[in-house]
N, C-alpha and C. Protein backbone atom coordinates (compact mmCIF):
# COMPACT_ATOMS: atom_id res chain seq x y z
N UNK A 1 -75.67 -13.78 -1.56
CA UNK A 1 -74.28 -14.12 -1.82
C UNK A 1 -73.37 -13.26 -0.92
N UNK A 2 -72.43 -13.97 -0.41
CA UNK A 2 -71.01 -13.14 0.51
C UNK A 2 -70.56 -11.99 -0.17
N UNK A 3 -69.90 -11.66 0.44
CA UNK A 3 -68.51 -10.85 -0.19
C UNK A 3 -67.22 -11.15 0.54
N UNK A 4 -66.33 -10.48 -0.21
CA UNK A 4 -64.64 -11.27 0.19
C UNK A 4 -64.67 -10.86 1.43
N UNK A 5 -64.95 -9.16 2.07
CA UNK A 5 -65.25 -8.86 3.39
C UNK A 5 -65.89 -9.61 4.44
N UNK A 6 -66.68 -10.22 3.73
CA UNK A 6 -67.72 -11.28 4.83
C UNK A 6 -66.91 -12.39 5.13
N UNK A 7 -66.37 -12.75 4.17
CA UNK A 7 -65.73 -13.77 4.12
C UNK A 7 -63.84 -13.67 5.04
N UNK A 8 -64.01 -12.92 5.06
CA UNK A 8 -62.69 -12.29 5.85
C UNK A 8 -62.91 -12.12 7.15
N UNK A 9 -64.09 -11.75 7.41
CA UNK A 9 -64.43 -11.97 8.83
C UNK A 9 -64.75 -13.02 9.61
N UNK A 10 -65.51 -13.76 8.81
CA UNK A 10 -65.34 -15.31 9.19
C UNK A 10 -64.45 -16.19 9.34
N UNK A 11 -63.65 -16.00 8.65
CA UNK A 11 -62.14 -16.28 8.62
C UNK A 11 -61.50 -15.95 9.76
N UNK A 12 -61.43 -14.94 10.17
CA UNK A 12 -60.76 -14.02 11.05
C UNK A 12 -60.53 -15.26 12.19
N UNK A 13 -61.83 -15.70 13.06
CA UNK A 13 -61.44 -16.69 14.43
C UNK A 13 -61.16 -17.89 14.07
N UNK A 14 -61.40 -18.59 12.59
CA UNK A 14 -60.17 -19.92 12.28
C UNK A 14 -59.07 -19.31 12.33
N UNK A 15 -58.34 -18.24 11.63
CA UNK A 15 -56.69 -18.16 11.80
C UNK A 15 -56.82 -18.09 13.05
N UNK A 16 -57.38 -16.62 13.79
CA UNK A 16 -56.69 -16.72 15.27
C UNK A 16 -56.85 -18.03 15.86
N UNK A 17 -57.30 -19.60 16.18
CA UNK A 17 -57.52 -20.15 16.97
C UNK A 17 -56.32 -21.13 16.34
N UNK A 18 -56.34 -21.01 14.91
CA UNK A 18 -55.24 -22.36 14.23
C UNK A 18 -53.92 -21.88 14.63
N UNK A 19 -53.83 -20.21 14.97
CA UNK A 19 -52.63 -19.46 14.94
C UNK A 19 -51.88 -19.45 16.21
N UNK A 20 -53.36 -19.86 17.24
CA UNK A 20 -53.14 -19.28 18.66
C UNK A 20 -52.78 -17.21 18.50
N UNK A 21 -53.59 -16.85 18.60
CA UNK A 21 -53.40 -15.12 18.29
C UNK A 21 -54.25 -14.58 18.27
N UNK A 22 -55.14 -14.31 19.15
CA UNK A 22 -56.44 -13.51 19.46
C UNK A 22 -56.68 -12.20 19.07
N UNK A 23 -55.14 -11.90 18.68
CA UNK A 23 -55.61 -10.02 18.57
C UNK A 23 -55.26 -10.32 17.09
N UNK A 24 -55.27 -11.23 15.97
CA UNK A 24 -54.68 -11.28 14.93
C UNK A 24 -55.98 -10.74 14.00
N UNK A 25 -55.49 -9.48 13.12
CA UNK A 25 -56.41 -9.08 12.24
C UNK A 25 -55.99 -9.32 10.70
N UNK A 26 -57.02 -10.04 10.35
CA UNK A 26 -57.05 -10.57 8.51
C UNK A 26 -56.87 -9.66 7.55
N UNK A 27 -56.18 -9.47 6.65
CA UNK A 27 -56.69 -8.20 5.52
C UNK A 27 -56.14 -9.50 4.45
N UNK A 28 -56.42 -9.31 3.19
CA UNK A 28 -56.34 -10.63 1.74
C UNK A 28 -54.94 -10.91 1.85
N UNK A 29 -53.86 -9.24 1.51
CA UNK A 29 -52.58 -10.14 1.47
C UNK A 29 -51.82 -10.55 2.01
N UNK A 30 -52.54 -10.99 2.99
CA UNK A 30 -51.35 -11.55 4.09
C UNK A 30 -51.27 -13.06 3.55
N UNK A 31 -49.97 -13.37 4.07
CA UNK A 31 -49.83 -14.91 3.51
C UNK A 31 -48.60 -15.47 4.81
N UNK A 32 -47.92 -16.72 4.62
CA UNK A 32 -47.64 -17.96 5.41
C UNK A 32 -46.39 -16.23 5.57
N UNK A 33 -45.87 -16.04 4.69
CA UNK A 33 -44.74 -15.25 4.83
C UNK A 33 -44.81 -14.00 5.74
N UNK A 34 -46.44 -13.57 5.80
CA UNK A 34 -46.43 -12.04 6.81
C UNK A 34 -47.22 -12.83 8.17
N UNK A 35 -47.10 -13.60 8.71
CA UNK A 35 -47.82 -13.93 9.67
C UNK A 35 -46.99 -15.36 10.90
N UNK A 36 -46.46 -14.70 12.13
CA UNK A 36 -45.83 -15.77 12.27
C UNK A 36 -46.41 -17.02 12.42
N UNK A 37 -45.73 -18.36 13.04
CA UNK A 37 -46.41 -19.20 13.29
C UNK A 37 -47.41 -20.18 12.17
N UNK A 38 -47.93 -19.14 10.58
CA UNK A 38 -48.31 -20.05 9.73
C UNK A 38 -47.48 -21.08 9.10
N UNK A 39 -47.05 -22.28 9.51
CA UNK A 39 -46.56 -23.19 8.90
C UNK A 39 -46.87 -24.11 8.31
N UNK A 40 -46.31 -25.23 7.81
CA UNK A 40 -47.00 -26.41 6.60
C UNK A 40 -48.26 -27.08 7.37
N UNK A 41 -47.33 -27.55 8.81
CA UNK A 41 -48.60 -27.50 9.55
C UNK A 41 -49.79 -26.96 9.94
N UNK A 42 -50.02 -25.88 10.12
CA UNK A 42 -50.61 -24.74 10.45
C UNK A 42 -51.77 -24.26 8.91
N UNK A 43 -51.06 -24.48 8.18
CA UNK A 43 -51.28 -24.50 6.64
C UNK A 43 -52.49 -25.55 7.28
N UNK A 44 -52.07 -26.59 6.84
CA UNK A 44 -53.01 -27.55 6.84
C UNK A 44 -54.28 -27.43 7.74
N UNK A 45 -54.30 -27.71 8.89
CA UNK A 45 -55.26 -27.48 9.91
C UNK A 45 -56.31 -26.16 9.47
N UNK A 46 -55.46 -24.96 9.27
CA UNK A 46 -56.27 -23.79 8.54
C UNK A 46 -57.67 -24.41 7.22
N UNK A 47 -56.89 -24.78 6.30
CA UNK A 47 -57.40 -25.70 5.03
C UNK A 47 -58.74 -26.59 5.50
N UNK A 48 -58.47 -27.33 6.65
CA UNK A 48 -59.31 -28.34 7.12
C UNK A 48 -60.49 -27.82 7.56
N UNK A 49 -60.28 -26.79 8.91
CA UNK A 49 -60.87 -25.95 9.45
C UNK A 49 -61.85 -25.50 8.59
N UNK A 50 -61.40 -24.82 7.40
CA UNK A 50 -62.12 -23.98 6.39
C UNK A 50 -62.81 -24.35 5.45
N UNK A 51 -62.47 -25.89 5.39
CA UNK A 51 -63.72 -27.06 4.30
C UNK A 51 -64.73 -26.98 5.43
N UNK A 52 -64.10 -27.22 6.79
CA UNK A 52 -65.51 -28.03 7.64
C UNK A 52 -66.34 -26.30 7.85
N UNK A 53 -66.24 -25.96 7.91
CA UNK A 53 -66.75 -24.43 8.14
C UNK A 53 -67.75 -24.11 7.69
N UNK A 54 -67.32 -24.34 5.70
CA UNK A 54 -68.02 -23.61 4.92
C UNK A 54 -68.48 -24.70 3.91
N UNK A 55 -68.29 -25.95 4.58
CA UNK A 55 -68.57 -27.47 3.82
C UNK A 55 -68.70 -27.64 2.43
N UNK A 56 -66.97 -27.29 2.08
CA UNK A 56 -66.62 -27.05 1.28
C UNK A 56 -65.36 -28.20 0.88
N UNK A 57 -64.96 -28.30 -0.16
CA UNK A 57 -63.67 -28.95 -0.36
C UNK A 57 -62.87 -28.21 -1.32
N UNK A 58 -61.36 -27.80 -0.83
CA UNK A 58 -60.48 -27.62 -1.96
C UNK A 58 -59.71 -28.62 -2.81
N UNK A 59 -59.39 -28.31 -3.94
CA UNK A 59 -58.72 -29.03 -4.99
C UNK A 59 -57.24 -29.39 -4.71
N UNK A 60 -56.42 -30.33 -4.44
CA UNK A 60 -54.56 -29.74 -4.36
C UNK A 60 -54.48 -28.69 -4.83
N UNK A 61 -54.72 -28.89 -5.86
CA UNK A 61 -54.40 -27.75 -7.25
C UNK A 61 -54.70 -26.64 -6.47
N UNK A 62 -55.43 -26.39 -5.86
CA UNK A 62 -56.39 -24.85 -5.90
C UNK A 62 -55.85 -24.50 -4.17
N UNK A 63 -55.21 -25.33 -3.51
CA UNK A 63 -54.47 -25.09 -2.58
C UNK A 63 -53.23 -24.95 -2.72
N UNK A 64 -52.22 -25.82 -3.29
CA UNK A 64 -51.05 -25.34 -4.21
C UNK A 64 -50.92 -24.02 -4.49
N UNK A 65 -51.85 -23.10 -5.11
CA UNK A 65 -52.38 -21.97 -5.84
C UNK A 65 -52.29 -20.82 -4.35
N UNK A 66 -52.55 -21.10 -3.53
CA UNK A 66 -53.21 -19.80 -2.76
C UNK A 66 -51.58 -19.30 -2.28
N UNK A 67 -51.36 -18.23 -2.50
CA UNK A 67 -50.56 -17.54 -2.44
C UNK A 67 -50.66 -16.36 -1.24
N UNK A 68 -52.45 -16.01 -0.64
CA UNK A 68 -52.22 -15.58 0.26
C UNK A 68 -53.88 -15.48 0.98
N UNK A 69 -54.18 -14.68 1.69
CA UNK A 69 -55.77 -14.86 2.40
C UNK A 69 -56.90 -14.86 1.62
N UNK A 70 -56.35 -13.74 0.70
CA UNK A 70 -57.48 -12.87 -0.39
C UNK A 70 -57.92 -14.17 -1.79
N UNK A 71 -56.71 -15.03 -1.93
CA UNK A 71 -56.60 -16.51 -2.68
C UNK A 71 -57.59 -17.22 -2.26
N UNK A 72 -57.32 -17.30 -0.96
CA UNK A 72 -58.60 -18.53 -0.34
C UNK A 72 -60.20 -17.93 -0.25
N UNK A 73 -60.08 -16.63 0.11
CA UNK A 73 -61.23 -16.05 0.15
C UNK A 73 -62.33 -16.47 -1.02
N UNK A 74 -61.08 -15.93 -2.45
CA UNK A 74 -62.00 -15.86 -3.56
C UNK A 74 -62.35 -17.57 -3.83
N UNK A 75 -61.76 -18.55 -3.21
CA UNK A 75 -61.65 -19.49 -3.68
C UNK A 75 -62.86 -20.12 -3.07
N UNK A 76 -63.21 -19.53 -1.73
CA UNK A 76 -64.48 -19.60 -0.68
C UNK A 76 -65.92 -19.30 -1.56
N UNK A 77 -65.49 -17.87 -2.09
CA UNK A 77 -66.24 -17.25 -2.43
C UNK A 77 -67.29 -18.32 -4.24
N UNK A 78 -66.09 -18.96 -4.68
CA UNK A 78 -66.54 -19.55 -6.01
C UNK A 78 -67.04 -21.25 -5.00
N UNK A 79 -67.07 -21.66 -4.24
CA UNK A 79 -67.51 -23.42 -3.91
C UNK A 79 -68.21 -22.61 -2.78
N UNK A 80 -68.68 -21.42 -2.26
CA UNK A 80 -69.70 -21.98 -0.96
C UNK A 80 -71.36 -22.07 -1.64
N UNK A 81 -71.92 -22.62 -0.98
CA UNK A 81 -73.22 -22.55 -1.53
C UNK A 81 -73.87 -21.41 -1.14
């Protein structure tokens, strides 16, 4: 089984590539608000990125919900196989 760390690192080159931002480093609470460039758009593509990744699907609901990195992480962390 992962951990949120593992899972943060993997993460790490979907934002930078959805973000365009190569030197961009992940920590949980970052969210749409501490990071430029994350927008509704940006939102989305991230989301997509991160089902096909970890061939996974989120809920509205449970995307609605994520409030910031460490959100999605744990949310990774409960649907990956």
């Amino acid at each position: 089984m992962k951990s949120a760390a593992q899972i943060l690192t993997e993460l790490t080159p979907i934002f930078r590539d959805a973000l365009d931002d190569k030197q961009l480093v992940l920590s949980p609470d970052m969210s749409a608000r501490s990071i430029e460039g994350w927008d509704s758009f940006t939102h989305t593509q991230l989301i997509l990125a991160i089902e096909e990744h970890y061939r996974i699907h989120f809920r509205l609901k449970e995307v609605m919900n994520f409030k910031n990195v460490g959100d999605m992480c744990s949310a990774i962390l409960r649907l990956a196989p």
